[in-house]
Each structure stands twice: as structure tokens, then as C-alpha cells.
C-alpha atoms as a PDB file:
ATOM      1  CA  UNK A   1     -14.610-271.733 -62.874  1.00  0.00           C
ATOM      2  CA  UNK A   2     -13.889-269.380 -59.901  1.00  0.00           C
ATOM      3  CA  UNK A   3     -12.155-267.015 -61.759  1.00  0.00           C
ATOM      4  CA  UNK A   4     -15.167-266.295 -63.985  1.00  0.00           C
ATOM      5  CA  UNK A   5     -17.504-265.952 -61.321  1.00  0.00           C
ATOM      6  CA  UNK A   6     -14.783-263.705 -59.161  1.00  0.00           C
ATOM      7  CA  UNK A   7     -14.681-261.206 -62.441  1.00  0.00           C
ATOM      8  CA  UNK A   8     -18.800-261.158 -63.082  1.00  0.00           C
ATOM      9  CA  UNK A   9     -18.671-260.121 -59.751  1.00  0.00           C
ATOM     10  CA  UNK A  10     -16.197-257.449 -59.848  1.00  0.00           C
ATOM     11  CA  UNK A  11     -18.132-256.043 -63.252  1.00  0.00           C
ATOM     12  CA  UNK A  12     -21.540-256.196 -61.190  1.00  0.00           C
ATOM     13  CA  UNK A  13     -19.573-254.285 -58.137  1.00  0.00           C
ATOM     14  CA  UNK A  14     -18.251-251.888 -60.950  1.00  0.00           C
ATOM     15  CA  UNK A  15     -21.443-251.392 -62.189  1.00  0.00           C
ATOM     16  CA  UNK A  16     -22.532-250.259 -58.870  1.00  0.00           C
ATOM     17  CA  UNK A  17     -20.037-247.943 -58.566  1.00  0.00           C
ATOM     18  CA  UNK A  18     -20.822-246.384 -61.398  1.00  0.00           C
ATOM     19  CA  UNK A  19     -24.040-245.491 -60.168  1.00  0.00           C
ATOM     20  CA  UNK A  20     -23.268-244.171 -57.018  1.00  0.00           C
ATOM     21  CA  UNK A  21     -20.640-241.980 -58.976  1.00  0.00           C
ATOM     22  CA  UNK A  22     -23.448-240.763 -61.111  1.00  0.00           C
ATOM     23  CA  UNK A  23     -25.646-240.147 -58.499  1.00  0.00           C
ATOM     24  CA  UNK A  24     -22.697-238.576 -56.477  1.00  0.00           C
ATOM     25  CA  UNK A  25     -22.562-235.745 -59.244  1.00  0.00           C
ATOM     26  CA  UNK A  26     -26.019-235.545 -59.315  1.00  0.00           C
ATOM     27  CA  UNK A  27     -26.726-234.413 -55.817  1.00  0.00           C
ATOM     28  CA  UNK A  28     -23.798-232.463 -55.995  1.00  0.00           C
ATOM     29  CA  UNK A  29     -25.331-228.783 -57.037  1.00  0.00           C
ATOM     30  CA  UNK A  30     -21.823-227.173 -57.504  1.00  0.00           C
ATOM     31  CA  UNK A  31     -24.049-223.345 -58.043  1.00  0.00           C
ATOM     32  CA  UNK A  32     -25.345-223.396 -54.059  1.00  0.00           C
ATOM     33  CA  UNK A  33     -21.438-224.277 -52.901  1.00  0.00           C
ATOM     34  CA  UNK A  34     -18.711-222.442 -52.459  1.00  0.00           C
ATOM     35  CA  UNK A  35     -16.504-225.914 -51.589  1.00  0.00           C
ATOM     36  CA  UNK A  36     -15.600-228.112 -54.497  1.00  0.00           C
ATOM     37  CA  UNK A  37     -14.116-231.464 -53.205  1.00  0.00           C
ATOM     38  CA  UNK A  38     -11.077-232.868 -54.817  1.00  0.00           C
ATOM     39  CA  UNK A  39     -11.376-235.841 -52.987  1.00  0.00           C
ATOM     40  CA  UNK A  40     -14.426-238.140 -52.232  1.00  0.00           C
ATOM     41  CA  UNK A  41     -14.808-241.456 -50.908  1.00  0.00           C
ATOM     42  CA  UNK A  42     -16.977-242.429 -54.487  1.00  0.00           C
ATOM     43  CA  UNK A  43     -14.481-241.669 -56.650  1.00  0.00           C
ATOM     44  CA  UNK A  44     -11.773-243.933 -54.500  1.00  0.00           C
ATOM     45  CA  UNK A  45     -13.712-246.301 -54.487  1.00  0.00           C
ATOM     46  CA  UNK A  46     -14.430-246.534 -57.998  1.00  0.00           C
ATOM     47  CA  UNK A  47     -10.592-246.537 -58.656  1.00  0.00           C
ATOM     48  CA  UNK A  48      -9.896-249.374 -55.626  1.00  0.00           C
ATOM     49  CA  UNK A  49     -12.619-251.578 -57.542  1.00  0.00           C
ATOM     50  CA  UNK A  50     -10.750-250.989 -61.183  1.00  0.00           C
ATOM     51  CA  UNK A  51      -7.449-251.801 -59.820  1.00  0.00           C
ATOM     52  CA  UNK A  52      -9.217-254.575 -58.263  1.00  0.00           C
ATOM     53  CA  UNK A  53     -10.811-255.560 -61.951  1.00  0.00           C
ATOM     54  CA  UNK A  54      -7.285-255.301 -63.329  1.00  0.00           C
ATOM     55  CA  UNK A  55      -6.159-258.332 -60.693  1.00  0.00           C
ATOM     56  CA  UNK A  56      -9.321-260.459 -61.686  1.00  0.00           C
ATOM     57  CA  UNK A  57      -8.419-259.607 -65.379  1.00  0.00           C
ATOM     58  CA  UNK A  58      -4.739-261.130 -64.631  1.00  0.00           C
ATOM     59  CA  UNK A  59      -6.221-264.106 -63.482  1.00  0.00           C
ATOM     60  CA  UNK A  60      -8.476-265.073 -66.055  1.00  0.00           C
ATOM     61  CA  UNK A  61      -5.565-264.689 -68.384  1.00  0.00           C
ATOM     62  CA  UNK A  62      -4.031-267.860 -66.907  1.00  0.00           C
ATOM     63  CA  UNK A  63      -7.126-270.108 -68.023  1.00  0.00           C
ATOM     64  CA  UNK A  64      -6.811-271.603 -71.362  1.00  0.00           C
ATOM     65  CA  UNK A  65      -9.949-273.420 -73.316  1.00  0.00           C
ATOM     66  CA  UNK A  66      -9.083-276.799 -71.990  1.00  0.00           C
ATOM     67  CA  UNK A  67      -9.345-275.606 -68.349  1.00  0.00           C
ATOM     68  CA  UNK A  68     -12.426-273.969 -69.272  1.00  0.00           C
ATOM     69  CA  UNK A  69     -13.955-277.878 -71.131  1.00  0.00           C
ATOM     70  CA  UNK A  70     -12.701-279.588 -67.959  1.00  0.00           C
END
């Protein structure tokens, strides 16, 4: 089914996000700077990849157990 294997690999991409994210906030020592971003390229693409989850999740709505036994 291509719409199972499309949203294990949109969780696995999440997943990586996630990461990057945490390691984004690690590195990030917020006593040496002055400059706090609002805005990173991470975080937006965290969100694209969630509204991008939210498409796959549409998807696999549509199957029902017989497509799945076929």
C-alpha cells in the first residue's frame, strides 16, 4: 500500500525533525546572546513536515480493510 509506506516515511522525516529541533535549542546558549530569533529555518521546517503529515493522514483515511486484504 503506497499510502502506508508514504506516512512511515513522513513519521521517520518527523522524527528527524524533531531532533534537529532539539539539537537546535541545544546549541542555542540564549545567556552569551543578546539576539533571540523568532524565526528559524528548524522550526519551519518542522511545521512544513506536520502539515505535510496532515495530507498523508487524509489519505490513509480513504483506505478501508478490504483495500488493505487486497
Amino acid at each position: 500500500m503506497k499510502e502506508l509506506e508514504k506516512l512511515k516515511i513522513e513519521l521517520k522525516q518527523i522524527e528527524d525533525n524533531i531532533k534537529r529541533v532539539e539539537k537546535f535549542k541545544k546549541d542555542y546558549d540564549s545567556s552569551k546572546n543578546d539576539y533571540h530569533p523568532y524565526s528559524s529555518r528548524v522550526v519551519g521546517e518542522l511545521k512544513h513536515r506536520l502539515i505535510a503529515l496532515k495530507q498523508t493522514i487524509t489519505e490513509v483515511t480513504k483506505i478501508s480493510t478490504f483495500d488493505v486484504l487486497n
